[in-house]
Protein backbone atom coordinates (compact mmCIF):
# COMPACT_ATOMS: atom_id res chain seq x y z
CA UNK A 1 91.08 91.88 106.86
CA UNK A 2 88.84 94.19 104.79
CA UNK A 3 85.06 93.28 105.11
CA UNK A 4 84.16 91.64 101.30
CA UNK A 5 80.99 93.45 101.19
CA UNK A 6 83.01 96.50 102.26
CA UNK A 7 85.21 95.57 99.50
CA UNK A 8 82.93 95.51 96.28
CA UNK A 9 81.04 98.14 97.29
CA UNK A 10 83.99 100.40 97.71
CA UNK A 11 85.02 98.83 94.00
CA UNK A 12 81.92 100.53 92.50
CA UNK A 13 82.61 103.56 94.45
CA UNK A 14 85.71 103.42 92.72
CA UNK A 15 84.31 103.20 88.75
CA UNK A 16 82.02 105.98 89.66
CA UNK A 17 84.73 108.22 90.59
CA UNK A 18 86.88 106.97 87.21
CA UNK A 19 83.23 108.09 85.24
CA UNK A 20 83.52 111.62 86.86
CA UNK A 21 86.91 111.52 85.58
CA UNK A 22 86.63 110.65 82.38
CA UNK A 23 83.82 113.06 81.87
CA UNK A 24 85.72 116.34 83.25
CA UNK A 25 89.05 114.98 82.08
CA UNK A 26 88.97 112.69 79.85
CA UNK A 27 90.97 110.31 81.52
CA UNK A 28 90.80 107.95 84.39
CA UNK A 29 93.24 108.85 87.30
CA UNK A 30 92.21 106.50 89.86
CA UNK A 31 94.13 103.70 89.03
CA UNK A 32 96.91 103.13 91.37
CA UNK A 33 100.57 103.13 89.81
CA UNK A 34 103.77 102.22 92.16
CA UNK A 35 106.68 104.46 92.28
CA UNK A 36 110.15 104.01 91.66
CA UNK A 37 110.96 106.84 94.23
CA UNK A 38 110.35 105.07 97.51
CA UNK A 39 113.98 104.04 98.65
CA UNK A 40 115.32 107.43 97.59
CA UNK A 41 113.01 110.06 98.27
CA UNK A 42 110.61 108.48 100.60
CA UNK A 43 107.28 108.50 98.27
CA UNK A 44 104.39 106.39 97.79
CA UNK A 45 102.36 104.96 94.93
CA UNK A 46 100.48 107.52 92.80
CA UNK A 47 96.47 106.63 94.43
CA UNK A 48 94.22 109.12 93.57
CA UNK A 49 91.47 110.66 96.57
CA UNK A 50 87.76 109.69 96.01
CA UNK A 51 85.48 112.49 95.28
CA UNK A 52 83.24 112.08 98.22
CA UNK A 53 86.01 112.09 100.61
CA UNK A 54 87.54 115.07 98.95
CA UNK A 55 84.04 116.97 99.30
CA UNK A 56 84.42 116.30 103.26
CA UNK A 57 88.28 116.70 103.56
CA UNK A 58 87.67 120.37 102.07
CA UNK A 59 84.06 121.42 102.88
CA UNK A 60 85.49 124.13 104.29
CA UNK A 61 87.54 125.15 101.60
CA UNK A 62 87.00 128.68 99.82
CA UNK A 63 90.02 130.07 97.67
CA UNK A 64 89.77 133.63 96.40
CA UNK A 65 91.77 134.60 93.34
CA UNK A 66 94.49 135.77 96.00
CA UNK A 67 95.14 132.00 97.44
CA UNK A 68 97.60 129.77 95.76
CA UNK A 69 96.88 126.30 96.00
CA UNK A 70 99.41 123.49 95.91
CA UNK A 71 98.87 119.35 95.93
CA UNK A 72 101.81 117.62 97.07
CA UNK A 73 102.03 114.28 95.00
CA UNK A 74 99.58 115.20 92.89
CA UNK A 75 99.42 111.74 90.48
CA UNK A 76 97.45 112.42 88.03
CA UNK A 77 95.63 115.19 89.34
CA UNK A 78 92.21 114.57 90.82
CA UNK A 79 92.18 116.73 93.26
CA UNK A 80 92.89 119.68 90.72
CA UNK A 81 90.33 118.33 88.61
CA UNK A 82 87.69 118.31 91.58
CA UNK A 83 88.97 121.85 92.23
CA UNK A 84 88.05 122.97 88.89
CA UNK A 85 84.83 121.28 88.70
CA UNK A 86 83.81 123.63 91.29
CA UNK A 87 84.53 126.45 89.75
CA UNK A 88 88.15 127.78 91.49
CA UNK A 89 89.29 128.63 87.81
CA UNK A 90 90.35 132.18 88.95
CA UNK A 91 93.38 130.88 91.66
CA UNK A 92 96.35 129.59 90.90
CA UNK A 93 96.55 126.02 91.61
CA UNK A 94 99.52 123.79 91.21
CA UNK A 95 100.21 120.04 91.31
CA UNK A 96 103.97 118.80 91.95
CA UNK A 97 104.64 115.22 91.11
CA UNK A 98 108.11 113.02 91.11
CA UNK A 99 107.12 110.14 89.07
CA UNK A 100 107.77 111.62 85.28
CA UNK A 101 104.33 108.71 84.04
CA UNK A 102 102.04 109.68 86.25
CA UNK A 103 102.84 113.87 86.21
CA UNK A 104 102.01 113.29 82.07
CA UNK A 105 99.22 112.55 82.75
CA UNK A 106 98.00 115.26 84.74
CA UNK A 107 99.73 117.87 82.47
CA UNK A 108 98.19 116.42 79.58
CA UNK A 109 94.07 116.84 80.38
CA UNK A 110 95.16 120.06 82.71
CA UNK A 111 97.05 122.05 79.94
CA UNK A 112 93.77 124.13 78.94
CA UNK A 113 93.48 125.68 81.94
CA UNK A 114 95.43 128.77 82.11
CA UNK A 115 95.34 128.99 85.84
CA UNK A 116 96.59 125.45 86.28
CA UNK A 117 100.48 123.67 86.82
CA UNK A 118 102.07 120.87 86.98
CA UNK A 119 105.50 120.55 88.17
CA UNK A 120 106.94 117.64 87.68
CA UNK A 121 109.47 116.97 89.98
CA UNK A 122 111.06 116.64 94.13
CA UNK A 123 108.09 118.31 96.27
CA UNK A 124 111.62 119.56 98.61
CA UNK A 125 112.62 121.50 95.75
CA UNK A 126 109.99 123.87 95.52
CA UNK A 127 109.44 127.33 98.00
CA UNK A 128 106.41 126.93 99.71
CA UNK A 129 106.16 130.73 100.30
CA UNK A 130 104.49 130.88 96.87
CA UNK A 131 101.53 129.04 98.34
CA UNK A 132 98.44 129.28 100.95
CA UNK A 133 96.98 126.07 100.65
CA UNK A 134 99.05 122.91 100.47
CA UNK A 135 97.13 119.75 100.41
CA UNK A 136 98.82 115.82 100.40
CA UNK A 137 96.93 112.79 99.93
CA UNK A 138 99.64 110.66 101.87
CA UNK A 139 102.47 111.09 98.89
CA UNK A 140 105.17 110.25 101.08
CA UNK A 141 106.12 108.23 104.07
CA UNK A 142 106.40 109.23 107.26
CA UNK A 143 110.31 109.68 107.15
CA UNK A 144 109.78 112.00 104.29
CA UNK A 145 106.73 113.74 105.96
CA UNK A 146 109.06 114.18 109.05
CA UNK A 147 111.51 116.06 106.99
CA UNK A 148 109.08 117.90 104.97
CA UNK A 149 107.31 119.59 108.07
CA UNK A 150 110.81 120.32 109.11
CA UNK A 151 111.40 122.17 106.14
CA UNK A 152 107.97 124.17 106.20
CA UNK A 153 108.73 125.40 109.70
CA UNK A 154 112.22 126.13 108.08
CA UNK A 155 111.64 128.11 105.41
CA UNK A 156 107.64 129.48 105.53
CA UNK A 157 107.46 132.87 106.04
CA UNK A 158 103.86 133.04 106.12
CA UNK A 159 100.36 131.87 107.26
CA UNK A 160 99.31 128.21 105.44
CA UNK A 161 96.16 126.36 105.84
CA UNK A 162 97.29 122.61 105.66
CA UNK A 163 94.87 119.52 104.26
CA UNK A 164 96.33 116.09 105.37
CA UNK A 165 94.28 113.26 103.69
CA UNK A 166 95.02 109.99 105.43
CA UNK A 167 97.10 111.30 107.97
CA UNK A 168 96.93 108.04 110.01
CA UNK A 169 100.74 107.06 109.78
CA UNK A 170 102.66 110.08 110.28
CA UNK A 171 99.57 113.33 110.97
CA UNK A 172 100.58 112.79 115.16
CA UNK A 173 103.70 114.36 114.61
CA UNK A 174 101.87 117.32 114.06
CA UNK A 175 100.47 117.23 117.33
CA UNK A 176 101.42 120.13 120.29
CA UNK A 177 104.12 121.76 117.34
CA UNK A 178 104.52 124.76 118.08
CA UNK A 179 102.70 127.26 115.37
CA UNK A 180 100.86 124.33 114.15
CA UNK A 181 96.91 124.69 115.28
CA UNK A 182 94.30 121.43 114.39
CA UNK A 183 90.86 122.76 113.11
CA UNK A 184 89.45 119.39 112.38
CA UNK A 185 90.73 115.48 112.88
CA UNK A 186 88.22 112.90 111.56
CA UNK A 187 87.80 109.66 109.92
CA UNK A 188 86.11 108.44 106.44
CA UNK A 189 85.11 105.49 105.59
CA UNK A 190 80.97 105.94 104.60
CA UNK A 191 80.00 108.99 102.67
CA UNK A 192 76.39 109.67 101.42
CA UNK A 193 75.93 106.10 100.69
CA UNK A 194 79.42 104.97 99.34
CA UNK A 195 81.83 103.14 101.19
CA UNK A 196 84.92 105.40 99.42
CA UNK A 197 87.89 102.78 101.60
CA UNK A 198 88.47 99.63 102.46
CA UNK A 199 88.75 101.05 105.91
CA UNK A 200 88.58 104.53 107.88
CA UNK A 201 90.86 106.31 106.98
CA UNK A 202 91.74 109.36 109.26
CA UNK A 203 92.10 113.43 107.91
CA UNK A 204 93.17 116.39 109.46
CA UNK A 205 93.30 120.74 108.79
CA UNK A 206 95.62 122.57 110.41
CA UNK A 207 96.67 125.95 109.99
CA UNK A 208 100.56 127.06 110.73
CA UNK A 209 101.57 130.09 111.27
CA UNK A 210 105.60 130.71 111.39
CA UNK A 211 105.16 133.72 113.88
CA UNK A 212 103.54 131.94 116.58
C-alpha cells in the first residue's frame, strides 16, 4: 500500500515535472494514457519518466554527434525533450511509439528540431543497427521484453549501450546473457528532495556487444 505522505508528495513531484514540460514543450506529457495494444503486442500504458530519475538513470550519458539514440515507447516524448534540454541537438535521436494519440503528441512539440523523430509505430519493426543507445521506460511487458531481447541478440550487428528504466519485472532476464555486461543496477525512489514514485523502482545499464 503506497505510504499517503509518500503519495502527495510524489503528486507535486509530478506537476513540477508537467511545468518543465510545458515550458520546453509546450505541452504536458506526464499524464498517463492506457493502450489499446496490450493483448496484441504486449505494451503498456504511455507513463512518462520523471526528470530527476531520468538525470540519475543517465548521469552517465554523453552522446557525440556520431551516437544515435533511440526511446522505445516513447509516449509523448519526455525523455527526448530532457535530451534536448541538455543540449544533445547535434545526434540523432528517435522516439518509436505504437499508440497513434500519444506518438501525436510527441511529433507535434518535437517537429522543430531537425535532429529529432518520431516513428510511430511496432518497436519490432524497426533495425536496431541504426542505433547506439536504446533506452525503454518499461513500454512493454515482460513477454514482449522477452522477445525483444531475443531479437536484439538476433539481428544487432554492433556494440549498444542499453538504459532499462524500471526494470523490476522483466530486467533479470538479462542477467548471465551471454554478450550482455551490467554497468549499474539501482533503485529510485528519493531524489534531491522529491519522492519521484510511489515506490522504488529499480534501473539498470548494460552494454551488449554481439561479438562476445
Amino acid at each position: 500500500m503506497v505510504n499517503p505522505f509518500v503519495f502527495v508528495l510524489n503528486k507535486i513531484s509530478c506537476a513540477l515535472d508537467n511545468g518543465r514540460d510545458k515550458k520546453f514543450c509546450g505541452h504536458e506529457l506526464g499524464v498517463f494514457v492506457p493502450t489499446p495494444f496490450s493483448k496484441t503486442h504486449g505494451a503498456t500504458g504511455s507513463q512518462s519518466a520523471p526528470y530527476p530519475g531520468l538525470d540519475v538513470v543517465l548521469k552517465d550519458l554523453n552522446l557525440t554527434p556520431d551516437d544515435s539514440f533511440i526511446d522505445i515507447g516513447c509516449g509523448k516524448g519526455r525523455v527526448l525533450a530532457y535530451l534536448l534540454s541538455k543540449g544533445y541537438t547535434r545526434c540523432r535521436i528517435t522516439g518509436v511509439e505504437i499508440n497513434p494519440e500519444v506518438a501525436s503528441v510527441a511529433r507535434s512539440w518535437s517537429s522543430k528540431y531537425s535532429n529529432v523523430e518520431i516513428v510511430e509505430g511496432d518497436a519490432f519493426g524497426l533495425d536496431f543497427n541504426d542505433y547506439t543507445v536504446l533506452f525503454m521506460y518499461r513500454p512493454m511487458d515482460s513477454d514482449a521484453f522477452l522477445m525483444f531481447i531475443n531479437l536484439l541478440e538476433m539481428t544487432l550487428t554492433h556494440d549498444i549501450r542499453f538504459y532499462y528504466y524500471a526494470d523490476g519485472e522483466s530486467g533479470f532476464y538479462l542477467n548471465e546473457r551471454p554478450g550482455w555486461h551490467l554497468i549499474t543496477r539501482e533503485d529510485i525512489y528519493h531524489v534531491r528532495g522529491r519522492f519521484i514514485h510511489n515506490y522504488p523502482q529499480r534501473y539498470s545499464v548494460w552494454t551488449y556487444s554481439p561479438s562476445a
